[in-house]
C-alpha atoms as a PDB file:
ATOM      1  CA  UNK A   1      90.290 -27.446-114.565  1.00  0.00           C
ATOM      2  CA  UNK A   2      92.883 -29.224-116.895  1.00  0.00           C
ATOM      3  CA  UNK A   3      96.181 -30.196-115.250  1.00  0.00           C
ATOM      4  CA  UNK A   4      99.241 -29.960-117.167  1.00  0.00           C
ATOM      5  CA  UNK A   5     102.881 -31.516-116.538  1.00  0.00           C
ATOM      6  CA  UNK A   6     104.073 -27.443-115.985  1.00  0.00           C
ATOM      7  CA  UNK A   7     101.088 -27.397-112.916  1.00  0.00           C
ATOM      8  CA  UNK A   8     102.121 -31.234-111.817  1.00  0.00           C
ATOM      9  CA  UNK A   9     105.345 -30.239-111.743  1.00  0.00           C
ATOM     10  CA  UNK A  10     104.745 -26.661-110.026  1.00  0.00           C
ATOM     11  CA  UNK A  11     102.441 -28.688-107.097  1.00  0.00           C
ATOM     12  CA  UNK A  12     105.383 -31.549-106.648  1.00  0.00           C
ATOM     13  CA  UNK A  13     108.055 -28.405-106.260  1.00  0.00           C
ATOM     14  CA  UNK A  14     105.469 -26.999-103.919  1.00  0.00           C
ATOM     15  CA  UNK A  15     105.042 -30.137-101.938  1.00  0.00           C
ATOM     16  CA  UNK A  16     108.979 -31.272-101.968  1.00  0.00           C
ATOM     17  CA  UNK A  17     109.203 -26.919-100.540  1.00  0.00           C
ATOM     18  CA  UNK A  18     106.571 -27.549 -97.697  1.00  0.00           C
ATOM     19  CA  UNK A  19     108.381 -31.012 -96.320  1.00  0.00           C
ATOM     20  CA  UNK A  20     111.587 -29.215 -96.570  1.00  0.00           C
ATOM     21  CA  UNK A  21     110.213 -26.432 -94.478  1.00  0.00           C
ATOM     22  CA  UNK A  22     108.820 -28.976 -92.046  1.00  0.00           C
ATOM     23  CA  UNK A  23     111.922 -30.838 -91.818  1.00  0.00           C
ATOM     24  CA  UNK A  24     113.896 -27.855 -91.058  1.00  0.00           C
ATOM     25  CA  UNK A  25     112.000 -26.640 -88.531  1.00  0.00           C
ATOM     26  CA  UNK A  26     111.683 -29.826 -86.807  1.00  0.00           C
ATOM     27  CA  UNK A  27     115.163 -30.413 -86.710  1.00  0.00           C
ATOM     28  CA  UNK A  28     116.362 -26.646 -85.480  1.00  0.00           C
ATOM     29  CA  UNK A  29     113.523 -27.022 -82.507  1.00  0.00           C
ATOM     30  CA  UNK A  30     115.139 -26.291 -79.106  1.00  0.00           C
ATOM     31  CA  UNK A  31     113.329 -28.857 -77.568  1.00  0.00           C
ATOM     32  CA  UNK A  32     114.935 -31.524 -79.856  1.00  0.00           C
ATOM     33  CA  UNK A  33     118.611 -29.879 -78.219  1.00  0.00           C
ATOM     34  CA  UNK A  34     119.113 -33.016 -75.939  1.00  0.00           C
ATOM     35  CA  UNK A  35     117.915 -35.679 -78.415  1.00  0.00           C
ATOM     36  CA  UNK A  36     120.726 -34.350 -80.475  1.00  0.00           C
ATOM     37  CA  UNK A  37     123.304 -34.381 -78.444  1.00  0.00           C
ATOM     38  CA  UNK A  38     123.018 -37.632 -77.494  1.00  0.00           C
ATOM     39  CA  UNK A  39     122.500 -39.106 -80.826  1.00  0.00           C
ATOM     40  CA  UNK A  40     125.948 -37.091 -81.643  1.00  0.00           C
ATOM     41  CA  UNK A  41     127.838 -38.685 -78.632  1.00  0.00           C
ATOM     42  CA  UNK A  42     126.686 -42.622 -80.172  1.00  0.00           C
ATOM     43  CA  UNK A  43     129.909 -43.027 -82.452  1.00  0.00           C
ATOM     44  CA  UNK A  44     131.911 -42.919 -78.882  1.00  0.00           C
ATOM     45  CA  UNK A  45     129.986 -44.907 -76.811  1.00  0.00           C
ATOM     46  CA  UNK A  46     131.869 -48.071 -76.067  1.00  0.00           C
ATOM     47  CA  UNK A  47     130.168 -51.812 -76.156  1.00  0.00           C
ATOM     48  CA  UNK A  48     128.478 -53.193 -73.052  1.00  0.00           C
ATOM     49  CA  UNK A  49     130.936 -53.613 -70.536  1.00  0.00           C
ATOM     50  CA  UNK A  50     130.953 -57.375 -69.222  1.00  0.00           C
ATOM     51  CA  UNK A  51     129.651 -58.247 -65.655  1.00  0.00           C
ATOM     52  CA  UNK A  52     131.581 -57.243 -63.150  1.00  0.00           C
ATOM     53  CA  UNK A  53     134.276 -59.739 -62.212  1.00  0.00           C
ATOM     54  CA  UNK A  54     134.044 -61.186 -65.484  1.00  0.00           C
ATOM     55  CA  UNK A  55     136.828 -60.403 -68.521  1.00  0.00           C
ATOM     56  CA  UNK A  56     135.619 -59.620 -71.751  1.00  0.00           C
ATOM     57  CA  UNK A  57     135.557 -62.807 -73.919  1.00  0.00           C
ATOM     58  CA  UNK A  58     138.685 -61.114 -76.419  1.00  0.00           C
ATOM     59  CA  UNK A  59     140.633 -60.584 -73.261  1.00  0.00           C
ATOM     60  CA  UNK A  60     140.282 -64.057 -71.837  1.00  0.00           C
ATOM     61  CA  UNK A  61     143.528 -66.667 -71.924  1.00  0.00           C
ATOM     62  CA  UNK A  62     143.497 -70.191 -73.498  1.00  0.00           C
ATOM     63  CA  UNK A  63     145.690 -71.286 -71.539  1.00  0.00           C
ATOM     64  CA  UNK A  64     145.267 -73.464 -68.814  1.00  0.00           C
END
């Protein structure tokens, strides 16, 4: 069995086909619902808030 580039080229387009299939699936799985939706909320979340009782350090005066 002699491999050519058209039958390289034919099992890389199959490969690149299967991994997209994978991927797909993997990311339209219910069960991956909540991961989601908390990974799409992350843009929004806000820094650590500071102790409480204690100012954040931006928010703090110089003055004395």
């Amino acid at each position: 069995m002699e491999m050519d580039i058209g039958m390289i080229r034919g099992l890389g387009t199959l490969l690149v086909m299967i991994a997209f299939i994978g991927l797909s699936l993997w990311v339209f799985n219910r069960r991956r619902d909540r991961d989601f939706a908390e990974a799409r909320l992350l843009p929004f979340v806000d820094d650590r808030l500071p102790p409480a009782g204690q100012e954040p350090a931006a928010m703090r005066s110089t003055r004395q």
